[in-house]
C-alpha atoms as a PDB file:
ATOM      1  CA  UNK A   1      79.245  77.531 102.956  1.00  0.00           C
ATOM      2  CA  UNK A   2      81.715  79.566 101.211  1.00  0.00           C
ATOM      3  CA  UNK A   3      82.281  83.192 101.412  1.00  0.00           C
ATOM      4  CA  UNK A   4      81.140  83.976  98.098  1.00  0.00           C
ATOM      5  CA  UNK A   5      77.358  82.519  99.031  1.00  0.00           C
ATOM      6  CA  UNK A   6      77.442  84.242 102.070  1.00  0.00           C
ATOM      7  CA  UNK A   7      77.914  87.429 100.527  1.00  0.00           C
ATOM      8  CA  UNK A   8      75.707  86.743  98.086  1.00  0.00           C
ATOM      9  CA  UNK A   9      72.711  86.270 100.963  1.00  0.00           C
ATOM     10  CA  UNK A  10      73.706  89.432 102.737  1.00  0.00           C
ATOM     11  CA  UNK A  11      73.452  91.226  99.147  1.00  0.00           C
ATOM     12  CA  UNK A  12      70.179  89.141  98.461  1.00  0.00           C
ATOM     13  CA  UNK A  13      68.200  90.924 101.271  1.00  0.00           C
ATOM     14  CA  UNK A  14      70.129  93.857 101.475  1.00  0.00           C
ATOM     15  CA  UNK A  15      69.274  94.800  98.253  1.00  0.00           C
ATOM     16  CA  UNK A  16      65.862  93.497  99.152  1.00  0.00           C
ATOM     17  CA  UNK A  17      65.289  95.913 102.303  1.00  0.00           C
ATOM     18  CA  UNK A  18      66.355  98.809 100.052  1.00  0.00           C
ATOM     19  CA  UNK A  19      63.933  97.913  97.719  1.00  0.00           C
ATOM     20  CA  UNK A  20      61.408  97.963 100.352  1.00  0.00           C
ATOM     21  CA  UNK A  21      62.299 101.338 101.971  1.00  0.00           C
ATOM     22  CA  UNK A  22      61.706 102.609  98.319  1.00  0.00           C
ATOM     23  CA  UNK A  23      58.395 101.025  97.881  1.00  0.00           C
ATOM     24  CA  UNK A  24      57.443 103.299 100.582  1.00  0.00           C
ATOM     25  CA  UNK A  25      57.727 105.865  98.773  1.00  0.00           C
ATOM     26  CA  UNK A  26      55.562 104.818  95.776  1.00  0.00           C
ATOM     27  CA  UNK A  27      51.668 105.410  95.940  1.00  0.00           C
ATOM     28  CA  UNK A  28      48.752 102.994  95.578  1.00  0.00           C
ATOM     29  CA  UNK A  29      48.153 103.608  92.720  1.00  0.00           C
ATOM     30  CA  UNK A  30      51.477 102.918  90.804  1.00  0.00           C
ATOM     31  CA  UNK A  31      51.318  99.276  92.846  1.00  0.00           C
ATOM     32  CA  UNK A  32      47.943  98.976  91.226  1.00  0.00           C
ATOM     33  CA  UNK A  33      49.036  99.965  87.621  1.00  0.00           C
ATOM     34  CA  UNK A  34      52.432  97.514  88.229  1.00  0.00           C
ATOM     35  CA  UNK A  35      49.695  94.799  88.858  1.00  0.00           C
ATOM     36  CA  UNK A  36      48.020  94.947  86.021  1.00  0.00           C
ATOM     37  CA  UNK A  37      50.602  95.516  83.650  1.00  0.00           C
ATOM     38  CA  UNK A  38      51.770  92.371  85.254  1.00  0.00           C
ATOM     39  CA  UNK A  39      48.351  90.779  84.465  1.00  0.00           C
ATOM     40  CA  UNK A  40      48.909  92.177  80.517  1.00  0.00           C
ATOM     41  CA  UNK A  41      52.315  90.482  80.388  1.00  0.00           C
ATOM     42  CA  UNK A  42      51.101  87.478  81.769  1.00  0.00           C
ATOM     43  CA  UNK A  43      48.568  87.059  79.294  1.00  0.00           C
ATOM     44  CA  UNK A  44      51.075  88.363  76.893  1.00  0.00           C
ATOM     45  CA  UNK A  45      52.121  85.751  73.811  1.00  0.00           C
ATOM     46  CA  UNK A  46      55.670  86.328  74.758  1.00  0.00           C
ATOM     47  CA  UNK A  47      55.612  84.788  77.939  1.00  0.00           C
ATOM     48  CA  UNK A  48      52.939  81.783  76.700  1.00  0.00           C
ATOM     49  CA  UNK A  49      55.678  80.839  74.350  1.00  0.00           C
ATOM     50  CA  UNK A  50      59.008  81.444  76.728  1.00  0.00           C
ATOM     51  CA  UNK A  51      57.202  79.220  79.572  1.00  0.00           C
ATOM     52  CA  UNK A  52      55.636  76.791  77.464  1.00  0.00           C
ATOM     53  CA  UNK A  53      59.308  76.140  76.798  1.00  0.00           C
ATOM     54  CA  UNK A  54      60.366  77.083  80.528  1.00  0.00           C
ATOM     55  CA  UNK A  55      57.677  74.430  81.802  1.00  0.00           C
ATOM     56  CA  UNK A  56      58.466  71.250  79.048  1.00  0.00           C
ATOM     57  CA  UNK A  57      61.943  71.806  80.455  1.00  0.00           C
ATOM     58  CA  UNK A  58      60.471  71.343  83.842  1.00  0.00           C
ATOM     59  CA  UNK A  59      58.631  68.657  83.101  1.00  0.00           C
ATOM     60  CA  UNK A  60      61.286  66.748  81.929  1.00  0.00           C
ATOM     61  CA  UNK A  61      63.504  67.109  83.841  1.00  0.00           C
ATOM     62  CA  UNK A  62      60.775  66.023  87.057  1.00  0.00           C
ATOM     63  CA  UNK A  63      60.187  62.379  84.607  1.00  0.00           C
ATOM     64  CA  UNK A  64      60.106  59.158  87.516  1.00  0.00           C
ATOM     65  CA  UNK A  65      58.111  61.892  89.726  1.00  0.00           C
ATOM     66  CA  UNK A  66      54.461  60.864  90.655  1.00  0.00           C
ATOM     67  CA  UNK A  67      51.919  62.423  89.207  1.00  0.00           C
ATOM     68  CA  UNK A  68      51.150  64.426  92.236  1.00  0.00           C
ATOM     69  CA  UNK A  69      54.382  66.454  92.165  1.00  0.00           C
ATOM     70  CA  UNK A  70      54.072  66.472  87.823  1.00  0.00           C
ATOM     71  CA  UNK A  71      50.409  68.157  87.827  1.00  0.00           C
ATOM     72  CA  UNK A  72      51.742  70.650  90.975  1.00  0.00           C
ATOM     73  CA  UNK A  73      54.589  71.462  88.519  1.00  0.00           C
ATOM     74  CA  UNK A  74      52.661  72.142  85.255  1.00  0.00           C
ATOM     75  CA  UNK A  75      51.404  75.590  84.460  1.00  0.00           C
ATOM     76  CA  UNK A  76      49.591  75.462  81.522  1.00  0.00           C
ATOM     77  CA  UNK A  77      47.871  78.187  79.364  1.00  0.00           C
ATOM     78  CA  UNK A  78      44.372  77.492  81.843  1.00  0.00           C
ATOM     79  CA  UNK A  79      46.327  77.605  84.348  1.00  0.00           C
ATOM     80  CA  UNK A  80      48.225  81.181  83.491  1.00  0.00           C
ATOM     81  CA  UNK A  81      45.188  82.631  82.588  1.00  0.00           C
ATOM     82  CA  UNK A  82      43.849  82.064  85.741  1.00  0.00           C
ATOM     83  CA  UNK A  83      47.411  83.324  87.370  1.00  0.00           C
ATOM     84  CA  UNK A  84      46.520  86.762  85.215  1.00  0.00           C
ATOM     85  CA  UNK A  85      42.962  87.222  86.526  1.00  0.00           C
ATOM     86  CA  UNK A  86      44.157  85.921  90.313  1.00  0.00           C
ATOM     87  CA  UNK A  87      46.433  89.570  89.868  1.00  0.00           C
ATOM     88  CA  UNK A  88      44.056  91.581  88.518  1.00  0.00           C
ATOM     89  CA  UNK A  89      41.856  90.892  91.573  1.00  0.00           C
ATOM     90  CA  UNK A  90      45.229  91.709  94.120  1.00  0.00           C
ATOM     91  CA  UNK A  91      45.742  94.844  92.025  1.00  0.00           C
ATOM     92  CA  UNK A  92      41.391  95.819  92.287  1.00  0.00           C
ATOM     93  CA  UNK A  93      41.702  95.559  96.528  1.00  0.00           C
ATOM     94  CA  UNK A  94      41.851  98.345  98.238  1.00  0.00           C
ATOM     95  CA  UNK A  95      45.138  99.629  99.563  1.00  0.00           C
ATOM     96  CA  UNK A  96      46.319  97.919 103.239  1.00  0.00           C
ATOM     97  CA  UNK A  97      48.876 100.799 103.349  1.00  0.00           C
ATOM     98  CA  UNK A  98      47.981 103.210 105.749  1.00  0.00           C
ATOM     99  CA  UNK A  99      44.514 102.478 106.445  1.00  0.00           C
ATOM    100  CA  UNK A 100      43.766 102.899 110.508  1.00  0.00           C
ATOM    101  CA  UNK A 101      42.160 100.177 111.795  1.00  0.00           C
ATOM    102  CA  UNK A 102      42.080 101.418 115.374  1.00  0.00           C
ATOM    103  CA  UNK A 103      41.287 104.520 116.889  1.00  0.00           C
ATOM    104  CA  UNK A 104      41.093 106.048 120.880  1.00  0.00           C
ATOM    105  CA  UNK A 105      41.385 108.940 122.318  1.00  0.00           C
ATOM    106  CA  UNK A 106      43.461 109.195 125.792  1.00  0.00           C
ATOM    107  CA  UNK A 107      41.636 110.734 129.308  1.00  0.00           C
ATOM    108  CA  UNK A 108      44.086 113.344 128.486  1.00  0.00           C
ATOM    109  CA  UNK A 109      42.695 114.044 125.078  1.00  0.00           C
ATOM    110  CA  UNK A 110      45.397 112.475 123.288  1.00  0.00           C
ATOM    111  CA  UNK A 111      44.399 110.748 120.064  1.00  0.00           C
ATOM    112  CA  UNK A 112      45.790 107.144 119.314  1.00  0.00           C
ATOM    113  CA  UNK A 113      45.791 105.163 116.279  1.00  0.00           C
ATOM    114  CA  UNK A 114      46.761 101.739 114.554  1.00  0.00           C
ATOM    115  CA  UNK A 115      47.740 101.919 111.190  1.00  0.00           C
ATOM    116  CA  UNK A 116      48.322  99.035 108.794  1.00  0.00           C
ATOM    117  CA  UNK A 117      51.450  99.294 107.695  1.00  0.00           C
ATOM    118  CA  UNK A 118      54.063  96.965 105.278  1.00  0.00           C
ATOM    119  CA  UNK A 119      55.876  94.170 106.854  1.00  0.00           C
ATOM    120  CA  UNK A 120      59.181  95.634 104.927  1.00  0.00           C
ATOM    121  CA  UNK A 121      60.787  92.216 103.186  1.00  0.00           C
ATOM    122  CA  UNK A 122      59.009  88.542 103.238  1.00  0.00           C
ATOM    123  CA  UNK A 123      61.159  85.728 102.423  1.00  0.00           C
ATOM    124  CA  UNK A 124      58.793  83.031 101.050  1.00  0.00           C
ATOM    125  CA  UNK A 125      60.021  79.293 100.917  1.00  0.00           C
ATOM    126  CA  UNK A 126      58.546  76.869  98.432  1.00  0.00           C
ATOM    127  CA  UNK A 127      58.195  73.716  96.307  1.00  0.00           C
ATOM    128  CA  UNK A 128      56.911  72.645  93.296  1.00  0.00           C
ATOM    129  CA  UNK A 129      54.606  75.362  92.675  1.00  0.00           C
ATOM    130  CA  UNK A 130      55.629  78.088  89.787  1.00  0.00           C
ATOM    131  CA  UNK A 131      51.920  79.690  89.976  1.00  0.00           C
ATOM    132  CA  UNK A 132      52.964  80.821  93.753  1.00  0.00           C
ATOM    133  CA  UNK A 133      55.520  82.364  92.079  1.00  0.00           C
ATOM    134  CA  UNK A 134      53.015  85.091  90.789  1.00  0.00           C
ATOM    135  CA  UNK A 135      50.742  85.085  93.441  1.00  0.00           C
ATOM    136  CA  UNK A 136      53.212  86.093  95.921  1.00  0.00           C
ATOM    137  CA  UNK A 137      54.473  88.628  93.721  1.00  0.00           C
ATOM    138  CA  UNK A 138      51.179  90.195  93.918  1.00  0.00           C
ATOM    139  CA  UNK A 139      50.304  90.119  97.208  1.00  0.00           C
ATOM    140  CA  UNK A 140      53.684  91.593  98.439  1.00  0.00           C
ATOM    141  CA  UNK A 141      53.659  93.969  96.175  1.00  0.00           C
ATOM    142  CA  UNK A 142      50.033  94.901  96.365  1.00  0.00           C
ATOM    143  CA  UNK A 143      50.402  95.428 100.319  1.00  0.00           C
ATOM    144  CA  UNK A 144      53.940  97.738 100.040  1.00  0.00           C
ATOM    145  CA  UNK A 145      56.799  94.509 100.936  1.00  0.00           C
ATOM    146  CA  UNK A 146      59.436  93.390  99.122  1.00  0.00           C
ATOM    147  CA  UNK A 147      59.915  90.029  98.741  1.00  0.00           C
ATOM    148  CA  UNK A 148      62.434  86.847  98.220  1.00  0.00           C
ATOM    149  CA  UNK A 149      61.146  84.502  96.089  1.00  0.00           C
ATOM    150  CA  UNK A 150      62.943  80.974  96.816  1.00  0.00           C
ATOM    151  CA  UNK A 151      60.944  78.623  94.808  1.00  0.00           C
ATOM    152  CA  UNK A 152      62.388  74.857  94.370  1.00  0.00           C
ATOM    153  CA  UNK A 153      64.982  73.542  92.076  1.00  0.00           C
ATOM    154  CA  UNK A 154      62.565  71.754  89.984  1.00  0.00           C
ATOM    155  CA  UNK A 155      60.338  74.602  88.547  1.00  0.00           C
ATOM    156  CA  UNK A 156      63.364  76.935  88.315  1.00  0.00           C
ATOM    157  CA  UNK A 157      63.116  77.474  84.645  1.00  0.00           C
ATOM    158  CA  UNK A 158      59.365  78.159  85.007  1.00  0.00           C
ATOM    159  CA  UNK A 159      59.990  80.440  87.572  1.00  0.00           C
ATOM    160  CA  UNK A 160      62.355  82.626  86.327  1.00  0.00           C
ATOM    161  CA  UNK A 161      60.217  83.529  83.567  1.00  0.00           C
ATOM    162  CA  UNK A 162      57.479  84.442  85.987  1.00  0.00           C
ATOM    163  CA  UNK A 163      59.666  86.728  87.312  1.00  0.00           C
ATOM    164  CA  UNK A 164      60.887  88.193  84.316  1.00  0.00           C
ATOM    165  CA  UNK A 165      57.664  89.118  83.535  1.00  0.00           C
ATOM    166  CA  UNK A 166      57.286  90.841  86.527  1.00  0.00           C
ATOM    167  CA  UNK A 167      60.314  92.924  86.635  1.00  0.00           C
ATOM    168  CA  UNK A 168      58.973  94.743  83.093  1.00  0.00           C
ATOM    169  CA  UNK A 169      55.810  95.137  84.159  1.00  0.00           C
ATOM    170  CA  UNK A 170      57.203  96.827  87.229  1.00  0.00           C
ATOM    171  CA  UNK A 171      59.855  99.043  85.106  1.00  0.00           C
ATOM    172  CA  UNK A 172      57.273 100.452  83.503  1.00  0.00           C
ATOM    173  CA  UNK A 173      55.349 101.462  86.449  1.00  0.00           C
ATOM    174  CA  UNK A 174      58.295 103.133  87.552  1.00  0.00           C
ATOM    175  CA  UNK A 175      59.043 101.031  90.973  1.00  0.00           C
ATOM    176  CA  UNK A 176      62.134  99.628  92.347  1.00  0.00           C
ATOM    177  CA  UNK A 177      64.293  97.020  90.904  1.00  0.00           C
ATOM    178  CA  UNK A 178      64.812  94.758  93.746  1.00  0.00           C
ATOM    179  CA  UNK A 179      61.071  94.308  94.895  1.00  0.00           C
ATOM    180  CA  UNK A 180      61.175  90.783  93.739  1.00  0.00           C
ATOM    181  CA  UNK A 181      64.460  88.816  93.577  1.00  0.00           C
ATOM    182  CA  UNK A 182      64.252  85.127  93.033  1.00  0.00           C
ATOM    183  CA  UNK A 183      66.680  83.469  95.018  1.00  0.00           C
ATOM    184  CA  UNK A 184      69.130  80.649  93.419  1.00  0.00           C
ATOM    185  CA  UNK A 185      67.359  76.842  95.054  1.00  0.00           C
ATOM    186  CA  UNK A 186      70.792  76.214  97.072  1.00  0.00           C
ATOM    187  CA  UNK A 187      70.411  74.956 100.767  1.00  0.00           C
ATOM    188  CA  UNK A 188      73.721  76.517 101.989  1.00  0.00           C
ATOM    189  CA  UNK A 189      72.456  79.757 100.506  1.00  0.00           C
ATOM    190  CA  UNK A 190      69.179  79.629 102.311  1.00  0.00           C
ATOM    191  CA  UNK A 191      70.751  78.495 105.389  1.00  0.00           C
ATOM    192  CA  UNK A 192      72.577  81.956 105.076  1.00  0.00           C
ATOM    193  CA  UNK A 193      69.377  83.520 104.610  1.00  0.00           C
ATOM    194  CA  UNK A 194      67.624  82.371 107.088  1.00  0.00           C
ATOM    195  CA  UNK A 195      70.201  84.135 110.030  1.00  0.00           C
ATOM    196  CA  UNK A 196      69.212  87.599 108.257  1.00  0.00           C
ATOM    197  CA  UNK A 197      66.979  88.917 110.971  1.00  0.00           C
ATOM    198  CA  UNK A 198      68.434  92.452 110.464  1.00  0.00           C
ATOM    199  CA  UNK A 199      67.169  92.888 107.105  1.00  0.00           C
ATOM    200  CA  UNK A 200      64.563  90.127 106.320  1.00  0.00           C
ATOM    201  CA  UNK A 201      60.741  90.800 108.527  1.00  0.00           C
ATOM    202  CA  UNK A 202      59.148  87.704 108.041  1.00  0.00           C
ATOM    203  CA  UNK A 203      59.918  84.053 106.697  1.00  0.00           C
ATOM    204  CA  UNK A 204      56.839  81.858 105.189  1.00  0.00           C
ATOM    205  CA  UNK A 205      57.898  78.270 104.094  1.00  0.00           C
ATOM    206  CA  UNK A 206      54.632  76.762 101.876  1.00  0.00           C
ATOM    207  CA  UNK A 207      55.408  72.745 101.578  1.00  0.00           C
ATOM    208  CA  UNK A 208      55.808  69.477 103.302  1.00  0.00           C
ATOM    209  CA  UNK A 209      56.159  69.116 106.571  1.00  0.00           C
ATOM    210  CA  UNK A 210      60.512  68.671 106.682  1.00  0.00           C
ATOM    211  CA  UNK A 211      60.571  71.948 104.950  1.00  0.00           C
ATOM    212  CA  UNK A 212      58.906  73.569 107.358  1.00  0.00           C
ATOM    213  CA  UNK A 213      60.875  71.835 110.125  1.00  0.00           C
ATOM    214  CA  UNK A 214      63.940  72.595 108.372  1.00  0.00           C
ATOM    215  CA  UNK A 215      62.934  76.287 108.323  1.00  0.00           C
ATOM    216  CA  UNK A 216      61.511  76.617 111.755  1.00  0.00           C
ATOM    217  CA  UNK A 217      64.850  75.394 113.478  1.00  0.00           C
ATOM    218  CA  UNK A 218      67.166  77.079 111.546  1.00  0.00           C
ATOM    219  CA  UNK A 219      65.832  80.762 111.243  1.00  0.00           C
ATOM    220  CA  UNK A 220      66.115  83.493 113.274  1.00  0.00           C
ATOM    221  CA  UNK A 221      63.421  85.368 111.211  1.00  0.00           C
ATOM    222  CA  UNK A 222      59.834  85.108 112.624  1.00  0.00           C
ATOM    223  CA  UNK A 223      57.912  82.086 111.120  1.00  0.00           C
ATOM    224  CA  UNK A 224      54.418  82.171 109.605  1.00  0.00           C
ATOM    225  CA  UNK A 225      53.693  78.100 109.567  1.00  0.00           C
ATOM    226  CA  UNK A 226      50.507  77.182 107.956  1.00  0.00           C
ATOM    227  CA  UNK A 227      51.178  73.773 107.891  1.00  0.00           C
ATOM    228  CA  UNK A 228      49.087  72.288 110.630  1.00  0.00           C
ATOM    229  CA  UNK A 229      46.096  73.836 109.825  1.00  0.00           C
ATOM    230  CA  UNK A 230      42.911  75.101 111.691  1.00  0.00           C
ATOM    231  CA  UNK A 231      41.212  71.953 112.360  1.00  0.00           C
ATOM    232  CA  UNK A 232      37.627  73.100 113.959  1.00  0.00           C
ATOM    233  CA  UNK A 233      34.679  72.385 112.672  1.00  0.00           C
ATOM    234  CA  UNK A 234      31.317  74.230 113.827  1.00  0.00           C
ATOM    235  CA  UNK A 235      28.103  73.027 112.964  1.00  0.00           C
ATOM    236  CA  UNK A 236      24.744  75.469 114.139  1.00  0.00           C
ATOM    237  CA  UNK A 237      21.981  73.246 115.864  1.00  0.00           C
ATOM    238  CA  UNK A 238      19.915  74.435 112.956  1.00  0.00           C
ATOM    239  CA  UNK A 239      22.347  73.962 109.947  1.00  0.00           C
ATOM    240  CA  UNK A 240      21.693  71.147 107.404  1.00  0.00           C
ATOM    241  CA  UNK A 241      23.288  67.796 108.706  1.00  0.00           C
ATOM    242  CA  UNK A 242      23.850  66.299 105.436  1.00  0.00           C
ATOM    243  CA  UNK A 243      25.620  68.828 104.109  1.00  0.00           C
ATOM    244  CA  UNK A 244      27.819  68.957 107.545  1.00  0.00           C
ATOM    245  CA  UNK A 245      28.534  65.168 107.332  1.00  0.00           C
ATOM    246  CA  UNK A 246      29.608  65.788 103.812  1.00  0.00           C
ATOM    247  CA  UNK A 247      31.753  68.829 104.774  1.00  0.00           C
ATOM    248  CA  UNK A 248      33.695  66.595 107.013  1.00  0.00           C
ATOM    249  CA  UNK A 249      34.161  63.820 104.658  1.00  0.00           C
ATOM    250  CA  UNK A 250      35.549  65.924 102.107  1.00  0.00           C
ATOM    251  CA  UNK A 251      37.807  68.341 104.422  1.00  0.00           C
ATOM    252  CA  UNK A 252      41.034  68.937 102.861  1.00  0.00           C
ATOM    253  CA  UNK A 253      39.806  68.069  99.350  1.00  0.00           C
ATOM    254  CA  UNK A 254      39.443  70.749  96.443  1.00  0.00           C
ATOM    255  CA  UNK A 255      36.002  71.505  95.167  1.00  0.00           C
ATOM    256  CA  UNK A 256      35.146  69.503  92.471  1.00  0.00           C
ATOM    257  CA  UNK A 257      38.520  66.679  93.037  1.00  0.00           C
ATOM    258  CA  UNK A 258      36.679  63.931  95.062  1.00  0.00           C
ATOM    259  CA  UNK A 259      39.580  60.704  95.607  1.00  0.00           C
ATOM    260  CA  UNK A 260      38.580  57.997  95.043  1.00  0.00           C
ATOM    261  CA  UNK A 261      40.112  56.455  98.357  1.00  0.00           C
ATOM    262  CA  UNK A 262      41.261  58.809 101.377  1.00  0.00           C
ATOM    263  CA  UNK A 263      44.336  61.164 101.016  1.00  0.00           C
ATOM    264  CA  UNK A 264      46.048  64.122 102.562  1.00  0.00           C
ATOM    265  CA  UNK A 265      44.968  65.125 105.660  1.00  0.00           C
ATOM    266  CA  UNK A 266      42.618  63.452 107.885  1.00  0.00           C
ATOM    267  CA  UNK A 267      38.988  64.736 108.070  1.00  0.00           C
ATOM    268  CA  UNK A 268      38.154  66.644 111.315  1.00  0.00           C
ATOM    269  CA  UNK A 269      36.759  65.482 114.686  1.00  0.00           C
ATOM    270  CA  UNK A 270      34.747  62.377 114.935  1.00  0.00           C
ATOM    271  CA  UNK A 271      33.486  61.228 111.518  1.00  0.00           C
ATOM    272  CA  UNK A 272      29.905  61.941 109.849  1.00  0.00           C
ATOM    273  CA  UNK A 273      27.912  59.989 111.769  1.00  0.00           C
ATOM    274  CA  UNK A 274      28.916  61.057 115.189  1.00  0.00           C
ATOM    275  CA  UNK A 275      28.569  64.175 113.381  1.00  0.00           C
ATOM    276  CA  UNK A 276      24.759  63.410 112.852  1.00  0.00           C
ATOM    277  CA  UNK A 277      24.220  61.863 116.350  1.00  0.00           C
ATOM    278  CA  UNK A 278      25.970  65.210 118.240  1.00  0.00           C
ATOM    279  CA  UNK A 279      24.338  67.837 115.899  1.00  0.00           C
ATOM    280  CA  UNK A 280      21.084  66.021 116.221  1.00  0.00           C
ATOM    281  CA  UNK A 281      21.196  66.087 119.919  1.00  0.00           C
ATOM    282  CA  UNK A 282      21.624  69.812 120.506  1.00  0.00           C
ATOM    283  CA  UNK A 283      18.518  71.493 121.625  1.00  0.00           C
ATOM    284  CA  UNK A 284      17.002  74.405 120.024  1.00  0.00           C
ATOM    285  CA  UNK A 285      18.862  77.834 120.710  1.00  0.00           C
ATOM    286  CA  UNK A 286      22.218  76.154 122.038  1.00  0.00           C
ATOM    287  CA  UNK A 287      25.496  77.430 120.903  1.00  0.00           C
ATOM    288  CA  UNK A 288      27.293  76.040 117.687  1.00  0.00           C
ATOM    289  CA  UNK A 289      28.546  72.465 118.213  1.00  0.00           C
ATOM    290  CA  UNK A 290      32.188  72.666 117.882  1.00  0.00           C
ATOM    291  CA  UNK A 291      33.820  69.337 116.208  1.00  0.00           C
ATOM    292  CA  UNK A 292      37.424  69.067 117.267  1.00  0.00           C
ATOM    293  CA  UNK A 293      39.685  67.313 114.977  1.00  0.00           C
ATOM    294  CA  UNK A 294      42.995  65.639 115.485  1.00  0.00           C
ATOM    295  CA  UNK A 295      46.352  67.817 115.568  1.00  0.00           C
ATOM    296  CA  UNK A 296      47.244  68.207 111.543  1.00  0.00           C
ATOM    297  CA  UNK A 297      43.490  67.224 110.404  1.00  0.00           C
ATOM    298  CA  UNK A 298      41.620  70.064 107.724  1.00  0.00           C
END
């Protein structure tokens, strides 16, 4: 790496953290109002016409790919619509920020509370995915963080003009600049990145398993890694079999997508009819039967 992307990491998430330190600052409500002005531009002809340019480009340029990785890549104007309400629902839940979730009082009469409060800057790592794009945004934003945005190469044009959609919806709620940087797709750069433990809270890679890997060795950042998944299924003595069995058939596959062979990750624990035969067996009042899949299953 050279010295100019190193610097350019440290001034990534330094600018970030400052960002972050001024978000405390702000109130609920101007996160709130920055949300749905977001929504607004989102919905806004300007930025259906700059990203149905953005995402052709994309497209294009991700030609040979399967079509898999082509439909992850696409955001259409369903699909942007949906981005816009997905926001408006961030910006309508009530504020994390200072709400106590814990309370005691010492023998000594002192008084003791836990109270949520923001992470300071998230560095999320992803692929494919521009809608993430907003959806992170939102959520960061929504519960006080700043946040580094380091989408892949291929939906960089679609990206940036998810972002740039964001930062005027946030200069006109008055908030800080730097809340949301997207950061260039370079390796050595995110390498770089990834050794920031002074100014960067929390790392979340969202993609295949090697990215993940890749992130999990080299950071010195704590690592949220959803990757594995939960992989329990529990199934009441009284519940409906059928619909059980079906539930672990399906696991792993979106409502309404049914393949027509299996893909993606395996279904949990034993298979619908052991399913039947287990469930069946449990006498009346016994706990929950708990299906245990394979490591990586659901």
């Amino acid at each position: 790496m050279s010295v100019e992307q190193a610097l350019q990491a440290v001034e990534l998430a330094e600018r970030a953290r400052t960002a972050s330190r001024e978000l405390l600052r702000g109130s609920a409500d101007q996160r709130a109002r920055a949300l749905q002005l977001y929504a607004a531009e989102l919905e806004s002809p300007r930025v259906a016409t700059a990203l149905e340019v953005a995402n052709a480009a994309d497209l294009r340029a991700a030609a040979g790919q399967s079509a898999a990785f082509v439909d992850r890549l696409r955001l259409d104007a369903g699909r942007l619509r949906e981005l816009a309400r997905a926001v408006r629902e961030v910006a309508a839940l009530p504020d994390p920020v200072g709400e106590v979730v814990e309370r005691t009082i010492r023998p000594n009469g002192l008084r003791v509370e836990r109270v949520r409060a923001p992470l300071g800057v998230v560095l999320l790592i992803y692929e494919s995915r521009p809608g993430v794009t907003a959806d992170a945004a939102a959520l960061c934003l929504r519960s006080g963080n700043a946040v580094l945005l380091r989408g892949g190469s291929e939906a960089l044009q679609s990206n940036s003009v998810v972002v740039e959609a964001f930062q005027r919806a946030r200069e006109q709620a008055g908030l800080p600049e730097d809340a949301v940087q997207l950061v260039p797709p370079d390796r050595a750069l995110l390498d770089t990145l990834l050794q920031q433990e002074d100014r960067i809270d929390l790392c979340i890679p969202r993609g295949g398993t090697s990215l993940i890997r890749f992130v999990a060795e080299r950071s010195r950042i704590p690592v949220v890694k959803h990757y594995q998944g939960v992989c329990h299924l529990y199934v009441a003595a009284d519940a409906d079999l059928d619909q059980a069995a079906r539930r672990l058939q399906c696991a792993g596959v979106p409502a309404g997508r049914r393949p027509r062979r299996p893909a993606g990750p395996a279904p949990a624990g034993p298979g619908a009819a052991g399913c039947r035969r287990r469930a069946a067996g449990g006498r009346a009042g016994a706990p929950p039967l708990a299906l245990r899949g394979p490591r990586g299953a659901g």
